[in-house]
N, C-alpha and C. Protein backbone atom coordinates (compact mmCIF):
# COMPACT_ATOMS: atom_id res chain seq x y z
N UNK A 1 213.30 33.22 81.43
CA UNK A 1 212.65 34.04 82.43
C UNK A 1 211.38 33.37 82.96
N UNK A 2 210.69 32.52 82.43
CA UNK A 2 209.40 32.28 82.61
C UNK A 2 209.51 30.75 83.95
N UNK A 3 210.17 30.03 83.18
CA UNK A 3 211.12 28.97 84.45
C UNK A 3 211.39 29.89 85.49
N UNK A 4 212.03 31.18 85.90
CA UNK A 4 212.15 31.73 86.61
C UNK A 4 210.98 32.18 87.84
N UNK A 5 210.23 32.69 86.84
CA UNK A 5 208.92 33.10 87.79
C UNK A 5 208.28 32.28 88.29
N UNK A 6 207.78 31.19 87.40
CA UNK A 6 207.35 29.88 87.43
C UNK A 6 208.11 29.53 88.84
N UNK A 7 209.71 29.23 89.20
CA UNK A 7 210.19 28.66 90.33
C UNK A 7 209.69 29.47 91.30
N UNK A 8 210.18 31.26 91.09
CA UNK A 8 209.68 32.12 92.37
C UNK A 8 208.32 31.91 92.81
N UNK A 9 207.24 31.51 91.54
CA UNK A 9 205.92 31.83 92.35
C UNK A 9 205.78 30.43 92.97
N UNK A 10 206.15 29.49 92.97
CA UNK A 10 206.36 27.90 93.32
C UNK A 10 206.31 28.38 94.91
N UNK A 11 207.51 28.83 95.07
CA UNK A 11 208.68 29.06 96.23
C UNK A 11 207.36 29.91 97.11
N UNK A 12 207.03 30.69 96.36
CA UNK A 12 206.53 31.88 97.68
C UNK A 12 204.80 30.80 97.76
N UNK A 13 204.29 30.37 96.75
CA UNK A 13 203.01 29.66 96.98
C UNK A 13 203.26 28.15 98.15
N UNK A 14 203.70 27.58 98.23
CA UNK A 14 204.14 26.72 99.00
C UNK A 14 205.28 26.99 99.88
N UNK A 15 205.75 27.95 100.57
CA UNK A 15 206.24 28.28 101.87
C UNK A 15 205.37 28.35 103.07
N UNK A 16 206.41 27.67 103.57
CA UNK A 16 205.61 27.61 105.42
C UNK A 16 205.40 28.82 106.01
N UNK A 17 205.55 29.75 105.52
CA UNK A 17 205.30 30.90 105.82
C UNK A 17 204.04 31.94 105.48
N UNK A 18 204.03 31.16 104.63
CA UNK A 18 202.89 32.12 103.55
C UNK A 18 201.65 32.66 104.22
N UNK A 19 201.03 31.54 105.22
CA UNK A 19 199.76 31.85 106.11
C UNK A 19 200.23 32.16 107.51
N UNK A 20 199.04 33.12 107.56
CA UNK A 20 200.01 33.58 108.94
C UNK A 20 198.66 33.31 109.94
N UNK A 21 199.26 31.99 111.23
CA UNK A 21 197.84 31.55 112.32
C UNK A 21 197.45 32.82 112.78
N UNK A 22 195.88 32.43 112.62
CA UNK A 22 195.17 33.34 113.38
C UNK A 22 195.27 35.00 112.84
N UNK A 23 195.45 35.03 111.96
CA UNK A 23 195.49 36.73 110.88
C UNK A 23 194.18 36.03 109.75
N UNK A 24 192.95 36.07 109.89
CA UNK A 24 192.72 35.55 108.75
C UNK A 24 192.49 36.27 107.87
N UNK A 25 192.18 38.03 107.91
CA UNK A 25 192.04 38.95 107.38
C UNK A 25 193.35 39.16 106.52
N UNK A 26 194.91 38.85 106.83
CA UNK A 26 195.57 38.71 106.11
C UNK A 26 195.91 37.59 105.56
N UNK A 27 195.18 36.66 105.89
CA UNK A 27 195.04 35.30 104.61
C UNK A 27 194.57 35.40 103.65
N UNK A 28 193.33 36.30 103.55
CA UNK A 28 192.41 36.91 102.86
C UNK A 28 193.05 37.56 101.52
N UNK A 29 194.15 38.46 102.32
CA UNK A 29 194.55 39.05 101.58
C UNK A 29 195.80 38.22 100.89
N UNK A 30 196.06 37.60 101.24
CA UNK A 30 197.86 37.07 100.70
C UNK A 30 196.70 36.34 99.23
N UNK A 31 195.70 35.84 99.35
CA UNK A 31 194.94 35.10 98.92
C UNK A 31 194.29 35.80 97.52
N UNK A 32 194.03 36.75 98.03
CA UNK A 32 193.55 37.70 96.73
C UNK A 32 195.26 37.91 96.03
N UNK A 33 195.88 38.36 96.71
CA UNK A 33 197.74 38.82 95.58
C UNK A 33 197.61 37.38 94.82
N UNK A 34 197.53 36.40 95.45
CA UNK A 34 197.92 35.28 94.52
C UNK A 34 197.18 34.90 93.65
N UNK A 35 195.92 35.46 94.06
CA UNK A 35 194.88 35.31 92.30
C UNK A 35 195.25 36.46 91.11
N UNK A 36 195.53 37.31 92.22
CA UNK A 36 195.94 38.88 90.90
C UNK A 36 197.24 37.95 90.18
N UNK A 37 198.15 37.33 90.71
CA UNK A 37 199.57 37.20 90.34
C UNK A 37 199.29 36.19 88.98
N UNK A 38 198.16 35.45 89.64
CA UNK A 38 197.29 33.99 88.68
C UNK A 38 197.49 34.83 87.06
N UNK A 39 196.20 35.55 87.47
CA UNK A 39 195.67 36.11 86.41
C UNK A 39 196.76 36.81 85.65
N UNK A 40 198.12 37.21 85.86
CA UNK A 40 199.12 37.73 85.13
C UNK A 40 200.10 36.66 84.63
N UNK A 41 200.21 35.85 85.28
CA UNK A 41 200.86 34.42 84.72
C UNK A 41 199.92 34.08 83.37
N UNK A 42 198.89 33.40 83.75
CA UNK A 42 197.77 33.19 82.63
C UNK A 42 197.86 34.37 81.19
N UNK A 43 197.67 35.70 81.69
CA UNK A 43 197.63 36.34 80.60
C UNK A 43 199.04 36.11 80.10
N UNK A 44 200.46 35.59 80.19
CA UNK A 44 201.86 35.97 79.48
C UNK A 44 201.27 34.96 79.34
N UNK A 45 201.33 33.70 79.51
CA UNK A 45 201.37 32.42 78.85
C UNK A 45 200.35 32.16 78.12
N UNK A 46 198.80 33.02 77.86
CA UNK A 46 197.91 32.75 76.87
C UNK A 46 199.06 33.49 75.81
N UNK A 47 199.79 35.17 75.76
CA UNK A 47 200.25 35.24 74.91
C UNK A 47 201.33 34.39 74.12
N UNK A 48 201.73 33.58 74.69
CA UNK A 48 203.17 32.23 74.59
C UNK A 48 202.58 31.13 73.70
N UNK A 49 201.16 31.12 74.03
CA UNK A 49 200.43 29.58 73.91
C UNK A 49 200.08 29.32 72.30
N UNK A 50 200.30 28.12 72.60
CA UNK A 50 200.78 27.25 70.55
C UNK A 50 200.02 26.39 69.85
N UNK A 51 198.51 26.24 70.80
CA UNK A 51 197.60 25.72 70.62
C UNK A 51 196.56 26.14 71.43
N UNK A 52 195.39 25.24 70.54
CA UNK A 52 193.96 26.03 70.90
C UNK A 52 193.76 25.26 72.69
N UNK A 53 194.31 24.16 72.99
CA UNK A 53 193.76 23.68 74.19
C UNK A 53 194.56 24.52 75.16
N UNK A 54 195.80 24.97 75.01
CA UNK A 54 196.38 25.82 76.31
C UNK A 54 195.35 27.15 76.01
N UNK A 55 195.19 27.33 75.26
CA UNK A 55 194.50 28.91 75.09
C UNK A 55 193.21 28.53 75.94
N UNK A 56 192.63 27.23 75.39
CA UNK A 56 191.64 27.11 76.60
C UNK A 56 191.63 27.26 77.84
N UNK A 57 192.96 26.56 78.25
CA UNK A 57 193.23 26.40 79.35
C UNK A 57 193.29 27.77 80.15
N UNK A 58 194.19 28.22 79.72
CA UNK A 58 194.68 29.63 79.83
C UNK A 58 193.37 30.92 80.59
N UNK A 59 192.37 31.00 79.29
CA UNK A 59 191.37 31.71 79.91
C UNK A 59 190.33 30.84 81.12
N UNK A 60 190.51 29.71 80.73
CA UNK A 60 189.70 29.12 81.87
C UNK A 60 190.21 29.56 83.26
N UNK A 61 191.54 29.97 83.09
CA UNK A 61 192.39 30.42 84.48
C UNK A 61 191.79 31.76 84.67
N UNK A 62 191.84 32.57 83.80
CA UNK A 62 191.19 33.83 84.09
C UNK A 62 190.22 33.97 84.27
N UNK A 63 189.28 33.09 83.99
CA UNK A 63 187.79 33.43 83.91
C UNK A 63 187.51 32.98 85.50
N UNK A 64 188.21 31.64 86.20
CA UNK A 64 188.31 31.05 87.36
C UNK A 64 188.69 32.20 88.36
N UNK A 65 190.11 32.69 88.30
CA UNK A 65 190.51 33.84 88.90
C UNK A 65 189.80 35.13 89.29
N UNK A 66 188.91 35.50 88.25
CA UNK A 66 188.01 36.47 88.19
C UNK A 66 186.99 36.55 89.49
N UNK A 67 186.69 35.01 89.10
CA UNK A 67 185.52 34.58 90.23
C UNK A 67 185.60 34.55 91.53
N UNK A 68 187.35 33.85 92.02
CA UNK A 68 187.67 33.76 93.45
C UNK A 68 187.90 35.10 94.04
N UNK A 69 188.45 36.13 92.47
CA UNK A 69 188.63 37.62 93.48
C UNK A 69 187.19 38.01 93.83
N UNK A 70 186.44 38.13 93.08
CA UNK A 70 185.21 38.23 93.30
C UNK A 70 184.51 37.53 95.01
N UNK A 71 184.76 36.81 95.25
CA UNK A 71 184.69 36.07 96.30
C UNK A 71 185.49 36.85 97.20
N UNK A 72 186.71 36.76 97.08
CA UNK A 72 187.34 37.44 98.24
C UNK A 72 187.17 38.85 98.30
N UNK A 73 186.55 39.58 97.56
CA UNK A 73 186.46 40.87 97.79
C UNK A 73 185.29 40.43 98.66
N UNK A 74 183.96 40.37 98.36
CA UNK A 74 182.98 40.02 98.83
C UNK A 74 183.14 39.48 100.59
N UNK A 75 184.15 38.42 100.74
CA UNK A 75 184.34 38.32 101.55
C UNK A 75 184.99 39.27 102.77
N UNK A 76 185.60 39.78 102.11
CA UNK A 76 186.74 40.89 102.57
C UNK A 76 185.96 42.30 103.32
N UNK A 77 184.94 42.53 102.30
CA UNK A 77 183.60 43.62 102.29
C UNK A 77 182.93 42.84 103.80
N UNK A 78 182.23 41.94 103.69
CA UNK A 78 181.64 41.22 104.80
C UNK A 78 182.23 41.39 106.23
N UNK A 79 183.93 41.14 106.41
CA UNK A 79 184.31 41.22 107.75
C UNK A 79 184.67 42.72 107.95
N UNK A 80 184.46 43.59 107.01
CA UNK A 80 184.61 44.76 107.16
C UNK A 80 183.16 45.46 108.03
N UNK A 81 182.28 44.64 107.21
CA UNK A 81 181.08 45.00 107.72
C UNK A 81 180.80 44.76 109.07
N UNK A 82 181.65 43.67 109.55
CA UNK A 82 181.32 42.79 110.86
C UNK A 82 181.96 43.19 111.69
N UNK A 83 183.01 44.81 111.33
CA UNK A 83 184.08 45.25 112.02
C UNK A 83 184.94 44.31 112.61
N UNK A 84 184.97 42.88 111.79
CA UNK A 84 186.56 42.02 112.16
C UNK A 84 187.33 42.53 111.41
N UNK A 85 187.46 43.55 110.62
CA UNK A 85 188.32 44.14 109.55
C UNK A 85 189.54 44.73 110.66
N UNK A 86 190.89 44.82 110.22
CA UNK A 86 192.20 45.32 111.02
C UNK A 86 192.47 46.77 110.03
């Protein structure tokens, strides 16, 4: 199963589709799903993980993830403010 998701999230992260010109408010957003999706990958595979350096690894992803949502909310808040919000 994990090869699985692993391929799907491959597939949908690198499609020519994924960004859509000139929506950047929904770049924004496709942008935040894919950190939430991060941070749920990371958490199954810290539970999977068979050593101390993936475990590192692992939360370093979450702790990273944390930060960019953080960012994109922030950001997100900002064009709301600027009424570029849709």
């Amino acid at each position: 199963m994990t090869n699985n998701l692993l391929s799907a999230f491959s597939g949908y992260l690198f499609s020519d589709a994924l960004f859509i010109q000139d929506r950047f408010n929904d770049n924004l957003l496709i942008m935040k799903n894919l950190c939430e999706s991060l941070k749920i990958l990371a958490r199954r595979a810290l539970d999977d993980a068979n050593d101390d350096s993936c475990r590192a690894l692992y939360n370093d992803i979450l702790k990273e993830s944390d930060s960019f949502l953080q960012e994109l909310e922030s950001e997100i808040e900002a064009h709301k403010n600027k009424g570029k919000w849709e």
